[in-house]
C-alpha atoms as a PDB file:
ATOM      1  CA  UNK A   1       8.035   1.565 -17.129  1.00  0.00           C
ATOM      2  CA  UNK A   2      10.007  -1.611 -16.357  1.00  0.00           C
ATOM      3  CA  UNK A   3       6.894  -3.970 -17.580  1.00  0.00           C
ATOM      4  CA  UNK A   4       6.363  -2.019 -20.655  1.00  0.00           C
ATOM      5  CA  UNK A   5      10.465  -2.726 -21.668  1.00  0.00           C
ATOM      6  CA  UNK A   6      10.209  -5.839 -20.478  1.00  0.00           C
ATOM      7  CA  UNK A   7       7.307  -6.800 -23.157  1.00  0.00           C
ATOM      8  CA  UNK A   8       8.843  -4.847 -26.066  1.00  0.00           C
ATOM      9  CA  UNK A   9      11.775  -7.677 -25.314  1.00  0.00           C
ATOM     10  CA  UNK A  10       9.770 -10.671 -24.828  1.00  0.00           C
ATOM     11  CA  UNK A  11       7.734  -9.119 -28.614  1.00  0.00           C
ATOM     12  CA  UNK A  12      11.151  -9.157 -29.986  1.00  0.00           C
ATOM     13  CA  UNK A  13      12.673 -12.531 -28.717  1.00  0.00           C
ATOM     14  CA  UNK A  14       9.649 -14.631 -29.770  1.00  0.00           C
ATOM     15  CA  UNK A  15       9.196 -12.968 -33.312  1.00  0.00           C
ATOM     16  CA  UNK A  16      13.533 -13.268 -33.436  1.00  0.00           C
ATOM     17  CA  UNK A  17      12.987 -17.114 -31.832  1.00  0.00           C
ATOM     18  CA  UNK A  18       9.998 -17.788 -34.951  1.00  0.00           C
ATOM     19  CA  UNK A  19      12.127 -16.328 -37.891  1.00  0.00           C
ATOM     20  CA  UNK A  20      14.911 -18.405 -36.573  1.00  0.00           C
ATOM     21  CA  UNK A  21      12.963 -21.673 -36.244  1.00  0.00           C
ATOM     22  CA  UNK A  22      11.625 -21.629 -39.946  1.00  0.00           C
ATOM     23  CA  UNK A  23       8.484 -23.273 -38.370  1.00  0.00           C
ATOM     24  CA  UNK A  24       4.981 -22.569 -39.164  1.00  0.00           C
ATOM     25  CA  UNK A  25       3.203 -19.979 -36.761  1.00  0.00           C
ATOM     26  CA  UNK A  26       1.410 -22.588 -35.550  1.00  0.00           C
ATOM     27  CA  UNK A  27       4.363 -25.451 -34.702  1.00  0.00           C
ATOM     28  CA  UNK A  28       6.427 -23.041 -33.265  1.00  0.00           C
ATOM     29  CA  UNK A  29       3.204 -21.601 -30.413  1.00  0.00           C
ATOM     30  CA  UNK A  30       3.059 -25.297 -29.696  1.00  0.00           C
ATOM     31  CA  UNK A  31       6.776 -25.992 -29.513  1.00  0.00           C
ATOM     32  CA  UNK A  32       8.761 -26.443 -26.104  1.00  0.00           C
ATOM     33  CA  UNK A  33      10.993 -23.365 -26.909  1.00  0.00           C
ATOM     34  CA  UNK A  34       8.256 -20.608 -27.362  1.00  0.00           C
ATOM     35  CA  UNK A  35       7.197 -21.827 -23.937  1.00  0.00           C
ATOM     36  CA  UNK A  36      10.618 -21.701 -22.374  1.00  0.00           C
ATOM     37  CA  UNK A  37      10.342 -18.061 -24.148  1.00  0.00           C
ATOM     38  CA  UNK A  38       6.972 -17.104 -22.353  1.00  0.00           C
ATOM     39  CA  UNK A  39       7.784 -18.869 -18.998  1.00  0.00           C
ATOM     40  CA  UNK A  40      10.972 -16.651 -18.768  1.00  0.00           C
ATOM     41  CA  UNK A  41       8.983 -13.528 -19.902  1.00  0.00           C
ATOM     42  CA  UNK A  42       6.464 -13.662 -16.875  1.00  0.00           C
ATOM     43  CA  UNK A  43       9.466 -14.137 -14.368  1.00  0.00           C
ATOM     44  CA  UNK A  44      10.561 -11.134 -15.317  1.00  0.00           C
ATOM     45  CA  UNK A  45       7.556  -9.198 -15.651  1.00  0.00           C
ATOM     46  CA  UNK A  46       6.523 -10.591 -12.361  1.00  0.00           C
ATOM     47  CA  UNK A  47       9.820  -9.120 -10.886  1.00  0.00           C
ATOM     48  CA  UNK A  48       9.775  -5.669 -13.107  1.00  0.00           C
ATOM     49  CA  UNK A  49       5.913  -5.358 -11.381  1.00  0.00           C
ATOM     50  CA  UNK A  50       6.815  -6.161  -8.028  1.00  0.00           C
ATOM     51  CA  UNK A  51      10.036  -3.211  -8.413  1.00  0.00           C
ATOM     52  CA  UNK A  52       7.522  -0.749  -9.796  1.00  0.00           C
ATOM     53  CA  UNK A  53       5.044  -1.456  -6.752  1.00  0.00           C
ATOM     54  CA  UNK A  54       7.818  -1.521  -4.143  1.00  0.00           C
ATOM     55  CA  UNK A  55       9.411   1.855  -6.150  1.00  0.00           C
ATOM     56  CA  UNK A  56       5.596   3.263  -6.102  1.00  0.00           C
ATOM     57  CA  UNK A  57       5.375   2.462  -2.534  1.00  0.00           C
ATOM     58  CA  UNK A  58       8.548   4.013  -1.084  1.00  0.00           C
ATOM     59  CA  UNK A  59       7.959   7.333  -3.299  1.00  0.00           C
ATOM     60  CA  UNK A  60       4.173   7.798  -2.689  1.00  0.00           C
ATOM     61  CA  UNK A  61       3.465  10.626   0.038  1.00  0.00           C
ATOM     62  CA  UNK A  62       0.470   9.504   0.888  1.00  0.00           C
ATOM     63  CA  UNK A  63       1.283   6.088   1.285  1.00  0.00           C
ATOM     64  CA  UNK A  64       4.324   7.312   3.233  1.00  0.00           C
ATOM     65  CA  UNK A  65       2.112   9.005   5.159  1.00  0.00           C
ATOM     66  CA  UNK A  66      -0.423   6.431   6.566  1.00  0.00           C
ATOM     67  CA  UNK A  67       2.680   3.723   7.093  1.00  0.00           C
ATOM     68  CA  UNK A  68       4.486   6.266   8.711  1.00  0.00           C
ATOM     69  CA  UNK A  69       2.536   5.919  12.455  1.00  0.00           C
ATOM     70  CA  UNK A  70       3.254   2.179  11.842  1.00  0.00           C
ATOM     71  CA  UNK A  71       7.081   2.505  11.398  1.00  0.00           C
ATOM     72  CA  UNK A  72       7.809   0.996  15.073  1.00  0.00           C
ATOM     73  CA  UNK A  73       5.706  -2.108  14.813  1.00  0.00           C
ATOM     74  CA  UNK A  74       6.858  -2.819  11.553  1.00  0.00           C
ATOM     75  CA  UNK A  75      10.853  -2.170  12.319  1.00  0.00           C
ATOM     76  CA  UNK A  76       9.872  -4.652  15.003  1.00  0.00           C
ATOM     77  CA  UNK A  77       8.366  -7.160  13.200  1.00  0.00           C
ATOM     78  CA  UNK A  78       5.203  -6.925  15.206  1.00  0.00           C
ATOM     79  CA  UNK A  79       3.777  -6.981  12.226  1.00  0.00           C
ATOM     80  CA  UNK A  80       5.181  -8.428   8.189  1.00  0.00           C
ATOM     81  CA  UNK A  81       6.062  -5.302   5.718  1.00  0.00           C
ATOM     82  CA  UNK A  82       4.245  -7.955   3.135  1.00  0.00           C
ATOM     83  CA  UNK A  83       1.305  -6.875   4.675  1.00  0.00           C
ATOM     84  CA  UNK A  84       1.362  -3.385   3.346  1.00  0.00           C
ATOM     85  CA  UNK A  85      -0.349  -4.217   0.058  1.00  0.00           C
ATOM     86  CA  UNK A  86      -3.491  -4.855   1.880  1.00  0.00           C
ATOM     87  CA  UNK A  87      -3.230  -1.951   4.197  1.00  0.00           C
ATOM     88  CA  UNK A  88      -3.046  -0.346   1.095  1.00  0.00           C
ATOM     89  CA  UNK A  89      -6.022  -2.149  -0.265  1.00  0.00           C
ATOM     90  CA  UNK A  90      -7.892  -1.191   2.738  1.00  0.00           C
ATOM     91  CA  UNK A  91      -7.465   2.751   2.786  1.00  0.00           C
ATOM     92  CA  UNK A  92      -8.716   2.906  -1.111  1.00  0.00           C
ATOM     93  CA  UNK A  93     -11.820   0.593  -0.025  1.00  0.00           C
ATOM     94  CA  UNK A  94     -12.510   3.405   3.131  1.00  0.00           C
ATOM     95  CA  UNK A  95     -11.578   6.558   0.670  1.00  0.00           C
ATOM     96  CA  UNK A  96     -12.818   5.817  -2.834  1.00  0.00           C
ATOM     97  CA  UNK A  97     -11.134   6.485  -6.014  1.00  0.00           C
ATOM     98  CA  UNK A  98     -11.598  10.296  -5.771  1.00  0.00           C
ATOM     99  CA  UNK A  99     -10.996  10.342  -1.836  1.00  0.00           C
ATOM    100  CA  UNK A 100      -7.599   8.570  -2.632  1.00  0.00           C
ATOM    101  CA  UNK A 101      -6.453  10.554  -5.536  1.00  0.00           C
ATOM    102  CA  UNK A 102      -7.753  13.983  -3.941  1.00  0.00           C
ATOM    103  CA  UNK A 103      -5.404  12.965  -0.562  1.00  0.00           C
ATOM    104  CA  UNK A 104      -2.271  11.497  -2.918  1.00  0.00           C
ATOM    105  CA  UNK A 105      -2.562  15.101  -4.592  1.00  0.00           C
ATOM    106  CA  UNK A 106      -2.650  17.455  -1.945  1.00  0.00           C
ATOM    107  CA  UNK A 107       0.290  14.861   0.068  1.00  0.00           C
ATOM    108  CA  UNK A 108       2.553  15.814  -3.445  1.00  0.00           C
ATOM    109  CA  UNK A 109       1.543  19.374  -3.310  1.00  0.00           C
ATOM    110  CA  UNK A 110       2.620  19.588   0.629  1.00  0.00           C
ATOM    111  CA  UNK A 111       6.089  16.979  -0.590  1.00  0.00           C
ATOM    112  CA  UNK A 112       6.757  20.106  -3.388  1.00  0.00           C
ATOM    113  CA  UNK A 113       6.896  22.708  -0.689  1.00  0.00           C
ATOM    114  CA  UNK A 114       8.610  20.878   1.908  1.00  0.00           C
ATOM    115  CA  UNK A 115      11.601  19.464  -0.312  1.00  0.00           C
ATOM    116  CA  UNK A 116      12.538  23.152  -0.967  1.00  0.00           C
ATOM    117  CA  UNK A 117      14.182  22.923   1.932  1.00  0.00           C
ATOM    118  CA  UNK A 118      18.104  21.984   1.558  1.00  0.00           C
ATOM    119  CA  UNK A 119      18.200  19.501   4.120  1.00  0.00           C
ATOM    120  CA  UNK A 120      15.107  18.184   3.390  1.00  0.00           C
ATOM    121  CA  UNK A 121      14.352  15.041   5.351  1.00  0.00           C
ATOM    122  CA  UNK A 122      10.818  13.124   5.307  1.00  0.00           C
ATOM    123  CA  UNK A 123      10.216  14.469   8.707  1.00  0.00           C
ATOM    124  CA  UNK A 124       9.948  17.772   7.035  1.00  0.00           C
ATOM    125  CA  UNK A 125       6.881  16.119   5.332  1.00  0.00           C
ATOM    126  CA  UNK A 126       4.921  14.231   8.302  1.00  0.00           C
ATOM    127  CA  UNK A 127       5.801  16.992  11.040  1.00  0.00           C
ATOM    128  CA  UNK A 128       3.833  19.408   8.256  1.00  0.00           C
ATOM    129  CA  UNK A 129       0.576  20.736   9.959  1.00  0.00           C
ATOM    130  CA  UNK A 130      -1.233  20.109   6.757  1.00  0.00           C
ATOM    131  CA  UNK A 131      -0.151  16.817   6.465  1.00  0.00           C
ATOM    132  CA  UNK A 132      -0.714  15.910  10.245  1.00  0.00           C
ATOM    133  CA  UNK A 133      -4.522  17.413   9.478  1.00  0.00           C
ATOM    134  CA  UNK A 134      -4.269  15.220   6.327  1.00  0.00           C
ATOM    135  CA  UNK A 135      -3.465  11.730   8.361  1.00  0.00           C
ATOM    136  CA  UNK A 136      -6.199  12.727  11.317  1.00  0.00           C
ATOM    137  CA  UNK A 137      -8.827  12.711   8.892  1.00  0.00           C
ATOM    138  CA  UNK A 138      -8.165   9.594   7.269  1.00  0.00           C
ATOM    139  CA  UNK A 139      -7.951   7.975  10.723  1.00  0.00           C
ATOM    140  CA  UNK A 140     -11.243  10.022  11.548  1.00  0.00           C
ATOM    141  CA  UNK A 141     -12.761   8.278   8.025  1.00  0.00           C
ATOM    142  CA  UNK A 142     -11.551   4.968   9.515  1.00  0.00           C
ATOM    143  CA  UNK A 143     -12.598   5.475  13.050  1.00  0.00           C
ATOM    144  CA  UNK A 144     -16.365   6.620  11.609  1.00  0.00           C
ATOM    145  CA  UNK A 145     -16.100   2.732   9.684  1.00  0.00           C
ATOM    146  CA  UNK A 146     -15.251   1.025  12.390  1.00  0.00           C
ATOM    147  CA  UNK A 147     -18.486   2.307  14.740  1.00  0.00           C
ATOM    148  CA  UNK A 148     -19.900  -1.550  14.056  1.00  0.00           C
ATOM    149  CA  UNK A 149     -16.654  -2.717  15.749  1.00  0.00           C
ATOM    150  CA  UNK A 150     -16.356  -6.387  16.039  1.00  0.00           C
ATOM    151  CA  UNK A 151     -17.373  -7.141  12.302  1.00  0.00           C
ATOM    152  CA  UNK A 152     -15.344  -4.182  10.679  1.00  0.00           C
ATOM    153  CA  UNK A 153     -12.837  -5.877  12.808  1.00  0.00           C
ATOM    154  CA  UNK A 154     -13.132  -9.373  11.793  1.00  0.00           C
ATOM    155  CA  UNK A 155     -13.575  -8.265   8.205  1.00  0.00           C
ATOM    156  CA  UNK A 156     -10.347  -6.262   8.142  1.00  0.00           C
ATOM    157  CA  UNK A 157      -8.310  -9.253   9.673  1.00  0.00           C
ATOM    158  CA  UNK A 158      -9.496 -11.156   6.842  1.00  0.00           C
ATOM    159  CA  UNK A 159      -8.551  -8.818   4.218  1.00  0.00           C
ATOM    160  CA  UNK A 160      -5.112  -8.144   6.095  1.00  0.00           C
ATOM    161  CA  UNK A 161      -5.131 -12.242   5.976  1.00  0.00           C
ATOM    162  CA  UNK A 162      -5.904 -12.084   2.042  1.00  0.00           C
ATOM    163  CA  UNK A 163      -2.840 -12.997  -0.296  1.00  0.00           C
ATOM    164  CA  UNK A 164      -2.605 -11.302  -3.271  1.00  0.00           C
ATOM    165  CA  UNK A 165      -2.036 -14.348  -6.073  1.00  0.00           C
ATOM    166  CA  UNK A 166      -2.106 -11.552  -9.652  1.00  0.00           C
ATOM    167  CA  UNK A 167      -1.448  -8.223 -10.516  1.00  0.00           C
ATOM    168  CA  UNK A 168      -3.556  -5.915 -13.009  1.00  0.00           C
ATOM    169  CA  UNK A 169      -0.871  -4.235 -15.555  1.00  0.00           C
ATOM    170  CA  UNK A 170      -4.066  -3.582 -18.174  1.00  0.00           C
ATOM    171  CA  UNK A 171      -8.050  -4.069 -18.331  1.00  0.00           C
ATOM    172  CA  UNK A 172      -8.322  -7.820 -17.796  1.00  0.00           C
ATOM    173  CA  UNK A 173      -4.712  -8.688 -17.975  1.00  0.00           C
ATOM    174  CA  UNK A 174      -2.879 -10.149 -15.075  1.00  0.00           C
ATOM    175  CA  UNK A 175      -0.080 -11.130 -14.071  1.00  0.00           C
ATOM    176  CA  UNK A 176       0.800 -14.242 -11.411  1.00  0.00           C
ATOM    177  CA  UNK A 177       2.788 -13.229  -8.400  1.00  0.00           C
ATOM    178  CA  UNK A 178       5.282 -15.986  -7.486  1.00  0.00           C
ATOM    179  CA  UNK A 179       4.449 -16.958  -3.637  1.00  0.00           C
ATOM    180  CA  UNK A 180       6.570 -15.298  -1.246  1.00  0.00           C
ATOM    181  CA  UNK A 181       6.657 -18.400   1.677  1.00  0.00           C
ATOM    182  CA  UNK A 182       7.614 -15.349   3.880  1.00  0.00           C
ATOM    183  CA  UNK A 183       4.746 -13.023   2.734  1.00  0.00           C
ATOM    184  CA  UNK A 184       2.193 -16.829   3.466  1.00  0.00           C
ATOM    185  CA  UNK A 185       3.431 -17.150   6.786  1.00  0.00           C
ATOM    186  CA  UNK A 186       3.322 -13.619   7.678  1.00  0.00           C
ATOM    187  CA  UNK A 187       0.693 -13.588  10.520  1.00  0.00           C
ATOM    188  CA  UNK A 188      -2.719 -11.508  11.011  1.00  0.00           C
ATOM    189  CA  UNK A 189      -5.516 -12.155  13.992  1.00  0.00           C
ATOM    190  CA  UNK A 190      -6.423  -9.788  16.351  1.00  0.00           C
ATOM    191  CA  UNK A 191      -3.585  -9.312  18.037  1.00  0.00           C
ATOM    192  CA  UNK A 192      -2.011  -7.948  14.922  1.00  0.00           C
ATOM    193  CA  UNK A 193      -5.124  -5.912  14.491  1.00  0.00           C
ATOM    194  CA  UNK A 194      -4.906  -4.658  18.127  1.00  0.00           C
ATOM    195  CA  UNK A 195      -1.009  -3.864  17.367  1.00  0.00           C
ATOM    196  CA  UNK A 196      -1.750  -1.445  14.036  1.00  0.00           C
ATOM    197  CA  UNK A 197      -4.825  -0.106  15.183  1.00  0.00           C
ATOM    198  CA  UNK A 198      -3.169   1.411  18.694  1.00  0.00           C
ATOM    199  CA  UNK A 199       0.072   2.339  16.559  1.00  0.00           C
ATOM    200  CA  UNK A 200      -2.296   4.831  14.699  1.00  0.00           C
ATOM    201  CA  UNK A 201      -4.839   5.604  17.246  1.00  0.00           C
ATOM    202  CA  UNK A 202      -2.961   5.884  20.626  1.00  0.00           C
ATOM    203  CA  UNK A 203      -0.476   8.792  19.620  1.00  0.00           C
ATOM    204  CA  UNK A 204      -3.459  10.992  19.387  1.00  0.00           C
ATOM    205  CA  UNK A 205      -4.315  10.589  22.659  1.00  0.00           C
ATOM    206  CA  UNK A 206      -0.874  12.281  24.122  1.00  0.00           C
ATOM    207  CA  UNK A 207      -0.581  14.969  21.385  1.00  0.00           C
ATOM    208  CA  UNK A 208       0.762  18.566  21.985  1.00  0.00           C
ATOM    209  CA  UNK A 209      -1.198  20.877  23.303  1.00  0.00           C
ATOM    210  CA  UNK A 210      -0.995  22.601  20.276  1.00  0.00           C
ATOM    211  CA  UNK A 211      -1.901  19.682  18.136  1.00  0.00           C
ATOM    212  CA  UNK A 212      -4.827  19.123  20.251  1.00  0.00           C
ATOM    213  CA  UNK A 213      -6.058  22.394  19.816  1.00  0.00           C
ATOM    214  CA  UNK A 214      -5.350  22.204  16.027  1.00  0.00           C
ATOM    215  CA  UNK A 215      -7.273  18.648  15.503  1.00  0.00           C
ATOM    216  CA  UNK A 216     -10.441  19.946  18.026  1.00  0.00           C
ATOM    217  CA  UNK A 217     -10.980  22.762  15.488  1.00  0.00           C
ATOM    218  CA  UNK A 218     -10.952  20.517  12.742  1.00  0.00           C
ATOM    219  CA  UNK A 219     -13.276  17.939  13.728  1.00  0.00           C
ATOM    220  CA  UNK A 220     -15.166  20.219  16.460  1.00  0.00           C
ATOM    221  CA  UNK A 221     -14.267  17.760  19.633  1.00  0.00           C
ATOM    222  CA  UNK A 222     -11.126  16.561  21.346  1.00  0.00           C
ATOM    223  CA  UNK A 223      -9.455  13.325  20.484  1.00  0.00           C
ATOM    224  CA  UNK A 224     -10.201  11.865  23.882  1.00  0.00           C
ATOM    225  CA  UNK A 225     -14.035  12.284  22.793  1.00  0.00           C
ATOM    226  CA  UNK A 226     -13.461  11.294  19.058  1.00  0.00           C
ATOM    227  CA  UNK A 227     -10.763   8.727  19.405  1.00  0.00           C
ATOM    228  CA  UNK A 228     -10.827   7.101  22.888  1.00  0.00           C
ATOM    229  CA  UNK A 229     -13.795   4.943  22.481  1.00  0.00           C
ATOM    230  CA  UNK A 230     -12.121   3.108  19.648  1.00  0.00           C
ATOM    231  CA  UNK A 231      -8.791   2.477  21.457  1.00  0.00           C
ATOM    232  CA  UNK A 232     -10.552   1.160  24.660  1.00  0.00           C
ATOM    233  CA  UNK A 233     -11.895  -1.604  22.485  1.00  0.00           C
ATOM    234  CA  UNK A 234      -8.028  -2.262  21.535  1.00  0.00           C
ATOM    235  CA  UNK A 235      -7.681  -5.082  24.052  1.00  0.00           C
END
């Protein structure tokens, strides 16, 4: 990992920057240049992190998955891409760590079969009937949470409103995010709540025949009875 190579170098460039300085331990910790040393290290730790999410996030089935619905609003700007993070946030809060790592698993297994194909695409992936049966019952999940509308509402916005200031890269150790002004302006009321909620509830309402039959099997009633009394309340 980036971060890990990234603090092998910063090890080796303060013990190299000590021997150099023929200081005491203790004078050189205190001295300007060891915190030149450390203020460069977190810049680039900060960036290696960031990479590694962004990497994580472009590779991660699962993730690809549940953003995948959202790809119109977000290639409009309807709604900021520096948002993801807490959309993220949000679906491990609904699934739970076994939940999330049980989907992210069978999402890989489905990505193995699928890229067998020579011209594999990523439609390959989401136009999978297991992974189509995988997204419905994560919305389903969501859709159960959100039966107490207006305050799972107004609790989402505010995590979707929620800035993320540190990342975890060991047990209690963090490191600062620089502030993205782009990522502080980036907007999220209910309007932006109305937009991603109807980009993953709506299409479910004019599915296929076929996928209709395929999703009232699996959850034993139609979407228009499951789904439709959430997206009236989309307003």
């Amino acid at each position: 990992m980036k971060g890990r190579e990234e603090l092998h170098r910063f090890a080796q460039s303060i013990i190299g920057a000590f021997l150099v300085s023929g200081e005491e331990a203790k004078t050189f910790l205190a001295s300007d240049r060891c915190a030149e040393l450390v203020n460069q290290f977190l810049g680039t730790l900060t960036h290696a992190v960031a990479s590694e999410m962004a990497q994580e996030r472009r590779t991660d089935p699962f993730r690809r998955l549940m953003v995948h619905p959202l790809t119109e609003v977000l290639e409009a700007g309807q709604i900021s891409r520096t948002l993801l993070p807490n959309y993220f946030n949000f679906l491990h809060l609904v699934l739970g760590d076994d939940g999330l790592a049980d989907l992210t698993r069978q999402c890989e297994a489905i990505l193995e079969d699928v890229k067998g194909d020579p011209h594999f695409t990523w439609d390959f992936f989401y136009d999978d009937p297991r992974a189509r049966a995988l997204l419905w019952t994560v919305l389903i999940r969501i859709a159960e949470a959100f039966k107490r509308f207006e305050p799972r509402r107004d609790w989402f916005i505010g995590l979707m409103q929620n800035r993320m200031h540190a990342v975890s890269i060991a047990p209690n150790a963090f490191v600062p995010l620089q502030q993205n002004e782009e990522e502080d302006k980036a907007p999220f009321g209910a309007p932006q709540f109305n937009l991603l909620f109807a980009a993953l509830y709506r299409p479910l309402l004019w599915m296929p025949a076929a996928d209709d039959v395929a999703f009232t099997r699996l959850f034993g009633a139609p979407p228009a009875k499951l789904i439709a009394p959430l997206v009236e309340k989309l307003v």
